[in-house]
Protein backbone atom coordinates (compact mmCIF):
# COMPACT_ATOMS: atom_id res chain seq x y z
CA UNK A 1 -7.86 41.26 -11.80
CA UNK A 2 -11.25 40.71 -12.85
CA UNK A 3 -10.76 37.19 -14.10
CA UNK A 4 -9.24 36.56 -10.37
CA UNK A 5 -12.50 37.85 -8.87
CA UNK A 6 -14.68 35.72 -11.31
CA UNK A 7 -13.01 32.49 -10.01
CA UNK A 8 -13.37 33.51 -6.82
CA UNK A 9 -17.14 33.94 -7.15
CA UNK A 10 -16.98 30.32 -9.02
CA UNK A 11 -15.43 29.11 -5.87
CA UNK A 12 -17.73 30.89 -3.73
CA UNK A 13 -20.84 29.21 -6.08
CA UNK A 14 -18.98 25.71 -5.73
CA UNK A 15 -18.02 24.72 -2.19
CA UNK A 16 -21.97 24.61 -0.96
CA UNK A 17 -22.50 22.02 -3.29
CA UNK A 18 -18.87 20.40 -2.54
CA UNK A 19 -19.59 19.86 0.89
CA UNK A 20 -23.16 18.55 0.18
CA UNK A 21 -21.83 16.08 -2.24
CA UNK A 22 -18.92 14.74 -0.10
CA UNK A 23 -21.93 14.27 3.01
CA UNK A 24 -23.42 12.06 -0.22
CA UNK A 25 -20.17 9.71 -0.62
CA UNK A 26 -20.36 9.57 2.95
CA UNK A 27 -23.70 7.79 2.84
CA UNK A 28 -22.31 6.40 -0.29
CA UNK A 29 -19.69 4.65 1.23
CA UNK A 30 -20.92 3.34 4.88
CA UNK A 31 -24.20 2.13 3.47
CA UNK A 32 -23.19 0.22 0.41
CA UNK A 33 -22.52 -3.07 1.58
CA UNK A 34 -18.66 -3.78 0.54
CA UNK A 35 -19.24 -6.47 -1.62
CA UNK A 36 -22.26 -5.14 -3.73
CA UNK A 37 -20.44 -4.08 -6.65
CA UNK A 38 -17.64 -7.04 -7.24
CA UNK A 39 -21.04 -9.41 -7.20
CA UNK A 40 -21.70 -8.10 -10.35
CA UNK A 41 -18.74 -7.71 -12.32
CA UNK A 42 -17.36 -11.50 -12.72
CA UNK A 43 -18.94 -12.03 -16.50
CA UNK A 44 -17.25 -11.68 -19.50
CA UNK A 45 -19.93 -9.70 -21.01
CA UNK A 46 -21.50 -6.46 -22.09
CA UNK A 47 -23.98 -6.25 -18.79
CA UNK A 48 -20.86 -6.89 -16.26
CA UNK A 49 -19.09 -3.55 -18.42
CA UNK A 50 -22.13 -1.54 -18.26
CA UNK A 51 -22.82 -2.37 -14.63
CA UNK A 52 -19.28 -1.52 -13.87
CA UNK A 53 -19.76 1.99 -15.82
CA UNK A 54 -23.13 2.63 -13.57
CA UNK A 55 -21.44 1.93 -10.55
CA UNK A 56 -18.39 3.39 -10.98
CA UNK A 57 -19.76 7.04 -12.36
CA UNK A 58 -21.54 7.89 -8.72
CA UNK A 59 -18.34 6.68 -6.72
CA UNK A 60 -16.31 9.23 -4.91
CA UNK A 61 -13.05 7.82 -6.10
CA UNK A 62 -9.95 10.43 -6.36
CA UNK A 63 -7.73 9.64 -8.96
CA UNK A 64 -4.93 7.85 -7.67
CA UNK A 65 -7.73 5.82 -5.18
CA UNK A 66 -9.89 4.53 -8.11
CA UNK A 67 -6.50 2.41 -9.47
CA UNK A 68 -5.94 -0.20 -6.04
CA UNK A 69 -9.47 0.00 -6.23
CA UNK A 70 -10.00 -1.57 -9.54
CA UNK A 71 -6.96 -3.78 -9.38
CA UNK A 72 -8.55 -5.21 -5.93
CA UNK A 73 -12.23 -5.25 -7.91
CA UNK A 74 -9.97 -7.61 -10.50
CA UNK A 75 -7.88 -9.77 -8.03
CA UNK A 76 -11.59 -10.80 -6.31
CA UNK A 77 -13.18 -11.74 -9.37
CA UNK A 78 -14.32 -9.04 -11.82
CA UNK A 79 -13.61 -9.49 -15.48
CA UNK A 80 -10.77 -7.11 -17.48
CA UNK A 81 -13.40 -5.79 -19.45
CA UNK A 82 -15.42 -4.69 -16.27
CA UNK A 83 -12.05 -3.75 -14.54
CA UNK A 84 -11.16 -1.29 -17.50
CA UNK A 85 -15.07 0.50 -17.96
CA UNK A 86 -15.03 1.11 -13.62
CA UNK A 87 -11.12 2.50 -14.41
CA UNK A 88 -12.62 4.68 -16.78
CA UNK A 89 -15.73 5.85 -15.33
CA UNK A 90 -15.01 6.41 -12.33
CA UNK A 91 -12.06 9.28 -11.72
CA UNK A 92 -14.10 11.33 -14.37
CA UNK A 93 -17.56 11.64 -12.26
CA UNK A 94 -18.30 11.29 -8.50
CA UNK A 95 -21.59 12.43 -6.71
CA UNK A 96 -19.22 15.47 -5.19
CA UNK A 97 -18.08 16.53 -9.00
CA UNK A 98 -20.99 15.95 -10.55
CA UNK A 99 -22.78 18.55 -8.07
CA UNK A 100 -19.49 21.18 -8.12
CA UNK A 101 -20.22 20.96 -12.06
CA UNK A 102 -23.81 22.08 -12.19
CA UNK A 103 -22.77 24.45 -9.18
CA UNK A 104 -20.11 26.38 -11.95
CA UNK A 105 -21.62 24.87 -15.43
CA UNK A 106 -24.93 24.65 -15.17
CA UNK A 107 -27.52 21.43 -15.90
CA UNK A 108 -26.53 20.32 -19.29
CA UNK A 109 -22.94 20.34 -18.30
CA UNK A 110 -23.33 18.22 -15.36
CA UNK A 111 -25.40 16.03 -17.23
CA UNK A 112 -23.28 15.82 -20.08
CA UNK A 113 -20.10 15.39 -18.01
CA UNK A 114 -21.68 11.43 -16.67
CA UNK A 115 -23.51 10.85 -19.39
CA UNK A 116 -20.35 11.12 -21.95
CA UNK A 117 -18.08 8.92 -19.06
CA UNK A 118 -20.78 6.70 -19.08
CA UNK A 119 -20.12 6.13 -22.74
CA UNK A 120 -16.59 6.11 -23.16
CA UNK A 121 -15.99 3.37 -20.21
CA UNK A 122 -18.50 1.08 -21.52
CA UNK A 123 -16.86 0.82 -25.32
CA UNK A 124 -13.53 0.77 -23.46
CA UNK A 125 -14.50 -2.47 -21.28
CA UNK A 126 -16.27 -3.48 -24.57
CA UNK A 127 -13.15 -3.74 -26.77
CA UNK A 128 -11.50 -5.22 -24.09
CA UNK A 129 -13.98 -7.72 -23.40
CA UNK A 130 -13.46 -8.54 -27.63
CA UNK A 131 -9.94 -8.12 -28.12
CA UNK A 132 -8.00 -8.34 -24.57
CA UNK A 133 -10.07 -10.61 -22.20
CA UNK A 134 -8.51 -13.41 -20.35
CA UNK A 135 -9.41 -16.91 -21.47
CA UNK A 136 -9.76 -18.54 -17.91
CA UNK A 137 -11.99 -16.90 -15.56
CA UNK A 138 -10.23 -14.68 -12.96
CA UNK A 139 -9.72 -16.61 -9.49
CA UNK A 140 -11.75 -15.11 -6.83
CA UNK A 141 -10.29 -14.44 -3.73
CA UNK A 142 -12.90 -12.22 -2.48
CA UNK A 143 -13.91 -13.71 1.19
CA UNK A 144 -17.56 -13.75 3.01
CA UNK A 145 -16.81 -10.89 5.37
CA UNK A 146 -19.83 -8.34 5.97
CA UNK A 147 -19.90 -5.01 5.65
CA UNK A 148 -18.85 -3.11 9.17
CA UNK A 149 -21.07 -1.34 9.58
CA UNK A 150 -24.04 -3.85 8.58
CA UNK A 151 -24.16 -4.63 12.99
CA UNK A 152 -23.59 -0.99 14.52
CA UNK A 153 -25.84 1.65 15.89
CA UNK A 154 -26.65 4.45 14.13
CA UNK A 155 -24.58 6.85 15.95
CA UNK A 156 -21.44 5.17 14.26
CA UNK A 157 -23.14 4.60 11.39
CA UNK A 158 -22.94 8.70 11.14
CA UNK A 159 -20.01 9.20 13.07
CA UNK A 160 -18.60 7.22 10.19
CA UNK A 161 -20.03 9.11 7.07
CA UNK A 162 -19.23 12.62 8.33
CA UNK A 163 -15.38 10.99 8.90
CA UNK A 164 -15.43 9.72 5.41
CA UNK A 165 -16.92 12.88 3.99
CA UNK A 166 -15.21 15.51 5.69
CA UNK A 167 -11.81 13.72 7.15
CA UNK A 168 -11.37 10.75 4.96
CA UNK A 169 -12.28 12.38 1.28
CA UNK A 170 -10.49 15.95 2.50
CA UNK A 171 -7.92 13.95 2.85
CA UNK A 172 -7.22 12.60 -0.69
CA UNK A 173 -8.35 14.98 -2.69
CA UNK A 174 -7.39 18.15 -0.37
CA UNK A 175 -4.06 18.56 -1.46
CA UNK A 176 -5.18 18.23 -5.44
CA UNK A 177 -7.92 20.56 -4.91
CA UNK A 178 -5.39 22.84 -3.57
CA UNK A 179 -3.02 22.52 -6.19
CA UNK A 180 -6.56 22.83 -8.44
CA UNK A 181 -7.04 26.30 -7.20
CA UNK A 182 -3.73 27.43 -7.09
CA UNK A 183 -2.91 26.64 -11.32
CA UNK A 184 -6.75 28.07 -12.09
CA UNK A 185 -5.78 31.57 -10.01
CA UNK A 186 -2.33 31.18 -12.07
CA UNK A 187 -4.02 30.90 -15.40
CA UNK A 188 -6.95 33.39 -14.46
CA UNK A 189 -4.26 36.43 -13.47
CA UNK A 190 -1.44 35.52 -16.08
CA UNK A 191 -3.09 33.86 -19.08
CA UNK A 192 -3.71 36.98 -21.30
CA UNK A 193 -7.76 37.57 -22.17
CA UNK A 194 -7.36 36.84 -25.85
CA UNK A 195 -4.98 33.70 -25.71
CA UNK A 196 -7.21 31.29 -26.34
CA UNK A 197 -9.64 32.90 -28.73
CA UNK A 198 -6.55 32.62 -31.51
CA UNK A 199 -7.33 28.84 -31.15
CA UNK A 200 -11.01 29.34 -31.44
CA UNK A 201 -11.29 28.48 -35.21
CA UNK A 202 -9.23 25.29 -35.02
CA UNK A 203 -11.42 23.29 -32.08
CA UNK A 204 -9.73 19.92 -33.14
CA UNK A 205 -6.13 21.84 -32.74
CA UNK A 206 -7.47 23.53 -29.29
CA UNK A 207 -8.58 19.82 -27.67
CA UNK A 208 -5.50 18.02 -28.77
CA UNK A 209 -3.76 21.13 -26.77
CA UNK A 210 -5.76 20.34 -23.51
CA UNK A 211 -4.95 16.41 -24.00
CA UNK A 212 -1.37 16.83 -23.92
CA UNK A 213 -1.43 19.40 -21.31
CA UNK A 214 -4.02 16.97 -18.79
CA UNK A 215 -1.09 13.93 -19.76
CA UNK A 216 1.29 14.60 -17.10
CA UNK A 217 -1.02 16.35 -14.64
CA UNK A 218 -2.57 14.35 -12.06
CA UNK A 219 -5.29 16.10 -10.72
CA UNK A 220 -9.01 14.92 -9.44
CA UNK A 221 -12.41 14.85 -11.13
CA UNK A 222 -13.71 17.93 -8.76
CA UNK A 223 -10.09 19.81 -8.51
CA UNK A 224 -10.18 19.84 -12.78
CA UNK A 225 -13.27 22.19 -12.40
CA UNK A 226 -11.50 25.35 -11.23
CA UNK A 227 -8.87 25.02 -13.98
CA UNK A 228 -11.34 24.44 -16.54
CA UNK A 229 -13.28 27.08 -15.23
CA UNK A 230 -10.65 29.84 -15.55
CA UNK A 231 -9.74 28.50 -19.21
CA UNK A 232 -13.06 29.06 -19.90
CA UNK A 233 -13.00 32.33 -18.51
CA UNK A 234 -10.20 33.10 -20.46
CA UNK A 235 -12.19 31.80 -23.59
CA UNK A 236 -11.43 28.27 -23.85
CA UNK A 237 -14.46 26.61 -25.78
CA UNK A 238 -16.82 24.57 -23.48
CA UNK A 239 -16.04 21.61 -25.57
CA UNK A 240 -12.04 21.64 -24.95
CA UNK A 241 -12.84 22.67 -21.17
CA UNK A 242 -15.26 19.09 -21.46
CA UNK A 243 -12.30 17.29 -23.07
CA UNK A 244 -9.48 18.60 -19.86
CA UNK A 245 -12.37 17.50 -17.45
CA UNK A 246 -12.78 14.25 -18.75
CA UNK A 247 -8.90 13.54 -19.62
CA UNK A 248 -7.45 15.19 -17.19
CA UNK A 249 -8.49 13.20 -14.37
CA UNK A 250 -8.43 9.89 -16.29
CA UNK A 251 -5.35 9.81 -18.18
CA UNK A 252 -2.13 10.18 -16.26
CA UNK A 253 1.57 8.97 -16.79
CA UNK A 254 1.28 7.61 -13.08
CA UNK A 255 -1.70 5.85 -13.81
CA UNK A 256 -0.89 4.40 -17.55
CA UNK A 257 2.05 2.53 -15.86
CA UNK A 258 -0.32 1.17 -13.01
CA UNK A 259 -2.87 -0.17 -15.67
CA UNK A 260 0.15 -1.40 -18.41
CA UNK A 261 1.51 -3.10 -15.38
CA UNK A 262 -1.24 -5.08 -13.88
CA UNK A 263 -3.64 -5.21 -16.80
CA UNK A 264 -1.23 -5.23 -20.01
CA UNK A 265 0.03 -3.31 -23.06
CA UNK A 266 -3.14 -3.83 -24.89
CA UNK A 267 -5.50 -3.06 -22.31
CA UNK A 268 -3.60 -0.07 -21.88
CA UNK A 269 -3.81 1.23 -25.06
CA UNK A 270 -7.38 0.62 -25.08
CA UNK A 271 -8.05 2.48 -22.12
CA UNK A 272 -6.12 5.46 -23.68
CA UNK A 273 -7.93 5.32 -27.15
CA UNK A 274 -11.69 5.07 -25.53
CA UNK A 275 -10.66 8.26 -23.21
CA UNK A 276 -9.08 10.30 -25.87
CA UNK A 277 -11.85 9.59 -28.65
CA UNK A 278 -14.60 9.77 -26.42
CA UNK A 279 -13.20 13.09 -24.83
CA UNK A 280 -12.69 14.81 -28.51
CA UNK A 281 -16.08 13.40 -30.10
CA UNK A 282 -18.15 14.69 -26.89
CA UNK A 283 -16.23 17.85 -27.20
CA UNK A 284 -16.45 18.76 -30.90
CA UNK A 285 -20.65 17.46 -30.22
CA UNK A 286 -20.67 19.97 -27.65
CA UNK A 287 -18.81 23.27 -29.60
CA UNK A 288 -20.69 22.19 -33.20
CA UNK A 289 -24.07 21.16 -31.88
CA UNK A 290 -25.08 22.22 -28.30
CA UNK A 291 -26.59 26.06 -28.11
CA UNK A 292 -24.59 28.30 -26.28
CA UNK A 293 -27.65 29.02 -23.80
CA UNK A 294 -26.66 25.97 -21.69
CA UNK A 295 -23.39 27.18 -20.79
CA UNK A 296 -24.66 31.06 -19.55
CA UNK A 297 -23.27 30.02 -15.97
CA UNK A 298 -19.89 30.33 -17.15
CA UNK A 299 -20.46 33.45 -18.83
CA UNK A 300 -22.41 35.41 -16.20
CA UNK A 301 -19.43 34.87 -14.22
CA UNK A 302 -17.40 36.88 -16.52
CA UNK A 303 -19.58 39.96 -16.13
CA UNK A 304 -20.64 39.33 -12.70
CA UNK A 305 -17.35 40.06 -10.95
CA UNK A 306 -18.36 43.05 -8.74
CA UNK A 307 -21.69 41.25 -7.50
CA UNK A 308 -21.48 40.37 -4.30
CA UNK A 309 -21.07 37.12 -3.10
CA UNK A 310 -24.36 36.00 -0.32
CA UNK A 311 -23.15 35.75 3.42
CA UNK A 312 -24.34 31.49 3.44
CA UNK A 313 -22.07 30.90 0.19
CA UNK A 314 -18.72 32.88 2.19
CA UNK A 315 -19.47 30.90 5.52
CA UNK A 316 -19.32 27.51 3.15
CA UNK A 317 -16.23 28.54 1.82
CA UNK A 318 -14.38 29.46 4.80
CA UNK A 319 -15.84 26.08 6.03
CA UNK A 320 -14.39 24.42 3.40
CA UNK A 321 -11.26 25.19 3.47
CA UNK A 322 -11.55 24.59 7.34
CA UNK A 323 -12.10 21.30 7.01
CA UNK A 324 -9.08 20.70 4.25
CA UNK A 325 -6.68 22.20 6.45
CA UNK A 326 -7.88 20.10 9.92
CA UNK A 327 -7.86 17.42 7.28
CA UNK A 328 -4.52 17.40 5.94
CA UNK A 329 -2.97 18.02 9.68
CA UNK A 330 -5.15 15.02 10.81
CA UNK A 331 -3.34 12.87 8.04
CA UNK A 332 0.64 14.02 8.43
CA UNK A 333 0.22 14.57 11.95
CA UNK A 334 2.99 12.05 13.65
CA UNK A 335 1.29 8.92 14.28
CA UNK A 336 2.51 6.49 17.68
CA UNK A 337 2.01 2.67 16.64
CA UNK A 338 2.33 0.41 19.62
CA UNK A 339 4.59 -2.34 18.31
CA UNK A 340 3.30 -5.87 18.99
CA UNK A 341 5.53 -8.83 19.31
CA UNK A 342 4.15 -10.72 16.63
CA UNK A 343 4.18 -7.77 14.51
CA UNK A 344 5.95 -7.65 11.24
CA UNK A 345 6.85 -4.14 9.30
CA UNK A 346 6.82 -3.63 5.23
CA UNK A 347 7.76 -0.92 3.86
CA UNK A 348 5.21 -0.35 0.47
CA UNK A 349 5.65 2.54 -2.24
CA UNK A 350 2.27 3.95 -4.19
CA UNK A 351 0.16 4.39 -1.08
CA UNK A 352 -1.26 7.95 -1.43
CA UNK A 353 -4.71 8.43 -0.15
CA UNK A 354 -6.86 6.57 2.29
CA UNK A 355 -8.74 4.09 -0.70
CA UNK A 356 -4.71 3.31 -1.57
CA UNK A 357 -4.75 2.71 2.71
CA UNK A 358 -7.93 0.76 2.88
CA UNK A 359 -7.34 -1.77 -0.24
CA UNK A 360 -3.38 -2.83 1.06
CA UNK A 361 -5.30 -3.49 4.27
CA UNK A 362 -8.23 -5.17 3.15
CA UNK A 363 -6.69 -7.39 0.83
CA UNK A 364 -3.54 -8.22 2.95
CA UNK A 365 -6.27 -9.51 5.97
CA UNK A 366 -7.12 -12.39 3.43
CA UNK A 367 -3.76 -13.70 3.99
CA UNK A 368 -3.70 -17.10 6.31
CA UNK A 369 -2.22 -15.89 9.71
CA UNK A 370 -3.08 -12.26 9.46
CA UNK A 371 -4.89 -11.07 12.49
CA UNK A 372 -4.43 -7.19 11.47
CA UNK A 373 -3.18 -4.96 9.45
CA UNK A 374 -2.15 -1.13 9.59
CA UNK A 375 -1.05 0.94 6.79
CA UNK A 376 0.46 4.90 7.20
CA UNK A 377 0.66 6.89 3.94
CA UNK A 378 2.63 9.47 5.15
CA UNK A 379 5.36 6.68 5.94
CA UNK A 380 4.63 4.19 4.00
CA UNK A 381 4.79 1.45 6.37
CA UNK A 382 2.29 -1.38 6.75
CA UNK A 383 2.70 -3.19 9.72
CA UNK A 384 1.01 -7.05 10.44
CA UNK A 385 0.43 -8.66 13.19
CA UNK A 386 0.26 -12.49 13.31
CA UNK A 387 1.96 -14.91 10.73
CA UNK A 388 2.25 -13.62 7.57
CA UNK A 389 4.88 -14.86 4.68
CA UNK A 390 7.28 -12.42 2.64
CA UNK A 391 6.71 -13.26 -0.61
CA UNK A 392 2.47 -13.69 -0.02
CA UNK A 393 2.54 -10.17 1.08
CA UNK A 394 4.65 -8.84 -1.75
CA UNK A 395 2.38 -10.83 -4.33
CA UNK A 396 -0.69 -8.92 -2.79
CA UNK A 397 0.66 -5.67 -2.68
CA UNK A 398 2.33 -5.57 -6.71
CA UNK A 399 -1.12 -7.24 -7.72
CA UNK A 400 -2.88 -4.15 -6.44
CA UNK A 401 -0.52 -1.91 -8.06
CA UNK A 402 1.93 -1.11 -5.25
CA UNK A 403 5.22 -1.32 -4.88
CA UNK A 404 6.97 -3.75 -2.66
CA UNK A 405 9.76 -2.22 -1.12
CA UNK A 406 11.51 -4.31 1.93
CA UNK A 407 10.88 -5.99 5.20
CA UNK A 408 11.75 -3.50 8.04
């Protein structure tokens, strides 16, 4: 019972910052001009891979939205070895994550936690920049469209961040976050106390533990912190709860078949090796080198369970989960598309958060004839209005990552 009520304070200590950092991507995302970052990313070299690390750690990207995202990043122009640091960097670290980390860690974890993402991506774009790039330079389809929002007032201008950051982003990673919470209160009320201290002289053993146990789940960069909290609660060392933050939201089974699909074996593999290395090394730096004084957050809330939690930090909780739950009604609440005429309707598989939405839509406008384009998650369906061809829209969709189902 008392572990229960310590993650329920570090839930109470996190959502203030949560909903501080998703008003950030907010900004993050209507103010960034859309094309700023593939400008960058084109060269085969080591300044496109770092660039693509810097811009990738800040990004609120869940998961699952960070993969059409790169692959769309790659079809306009950016090289593999760029493609694969921004696929690494980004899921691990976000502005939101970042700030729910210092909320429950304290400073040197949430520095450590981008500054050790930052690291791994750029040796993974680097080794495949020198042992997987492409020959020929990448064809660019990107076109000269400006950002939206570049012309409106700035009443949309906010309209539109406080949609991104509290509809759009609540959204994707709402339902992870959930499912976040719910394991972290499972391992905080069944995991017996002394568990994990039996693997506390064999750190190597413990990590390797967490790797294979982040493989098949599939959960977000800020929904890892609640598990990794409660394993550290439990006594999980705050080097293996560094290695499930970092691997668990960059290493999936969904996501290794996305990247050995589009990008290749090798590249793959690569991707894989840099996470799992990285993760380990930073971890075994962290139990073997850093003092235990930077991680008191953690442990204060193991003897802190009775203190009571400040009126502000219980009203941004309830508001928190507020917002989820208008969210996720907003996003599977029956939508009526008027059908058009010259409106054609393809059924796509993958689509499962609004970046997976916005890049089928965005890249299937390039197409000649294409006046506009709708995509639903919750169905599936993407419908297109004015001339579009079969087989161009199929080529768009697998190069993203998708799945190309059939022609409705």
């Amino acid at each position: 019972m008392e572990s229960a009520l310590s993650l329920l304070q570090v839930i109470a200590e996190m959502t203030p910052f949560l909903l501080f950092g998703f008003l950030c991507a907010g900004i993050l995302h209507v103010l960034v001009p859309k094309n700023f970052y593939r400008n960058y990313l084109a060269d085969n070299s080591f300044k496109s891979v770092l660039l693509a690390a810097l811009f990738g750690i800040p990004l609120p990207l869940c998961s699952c939205g960070v993969l059409p995202t790169a692959m769309s990043l790659r079809k306009e122009g950016a090289s593999k070895g760029a493609t694969t640091s921004f696929m690494t960097a980004t899921p691990q670290t976000g502005v939101d994550s970042i700030l729910a980390t210092y909320s429950v860690f304290g400073l040197p974890f949430a520095v450590i936690r981008p500054l050790a993402a930052l690291i791994t991506s750029v040796f993974s774009g680097f080794f495949v920049t020198v042992f997987d790039n492409d020959s020929s330079k990448n064809e660019s389809v990107c076109s000269d469209e400006k950002n939206k929002t570049e012309n409106t007032g700035f009443g949309v201008k906010i309209k539109e961040i406080l949609h991104y950051a509290y509809v759009a982003m609540l959204q994707d990673i709402g339902p992870r976050m959930l499912l976040g919470l719910f394991v972290a209160g499972l391992i905080a009320v069944f995991l017996p106390d002394n568990f994990l201290l039996s693997f506390s002289d064999k750190p190597l053993l413990e990590m390797l533990a967490v790797i294979i146990v982040a493989l098949p789940m599939y959960v977000c960069a800020t929904g890892s912190i609640p598990i990794a909290a409660a394993l550290m609660l439990k006594g999980l060392t705050p080097g293996a709860a560094l290695v499930f933050l970092m691997a668990g939201p960059a290493v999936s089974l969904a996501s290794l078949m996305i990247v050995q699909k589009v990008l290749g074996l090798r590249t793959m593999i690569i991707y894989v090796f840099s996470i799992v290395i990285g993760a380990i090394t930073f971890g075994l730096l962290i139990d073997y080198m850093a003092p235990m004084e930077w991680f008191t957050d953690i442990e204060m809330a193991k003897q802190c369970c009775h203190v009571q939690i400040p009126l502000w930090k219980q009203i941004s909780t309830i508001l928190f989960f507020a917002l989820i739950f208008n969210a996720l009604l907003l996003k599977y609440k029956p939508k009526q598309n008027k059908v058009m005429e010259n409106s054609i309707t393809y059924k796509v598989g993958g689509m499962s958060c609004n970046h997976c939405k916005m890049t089928v839509e965005t890249n299937l406008m390039k197409l000649e004839g294409v006046t506009s384009v709708s995509a639903d998650i919750a169905t599936g369906n993407v419908v297109i209005e004015g001339t579009s061809d079969e087989n161009s829209v199929k080529n768009v969709v697998e190069s993203l990552g998708f799945t190309y189902v059939e022609r409705l």
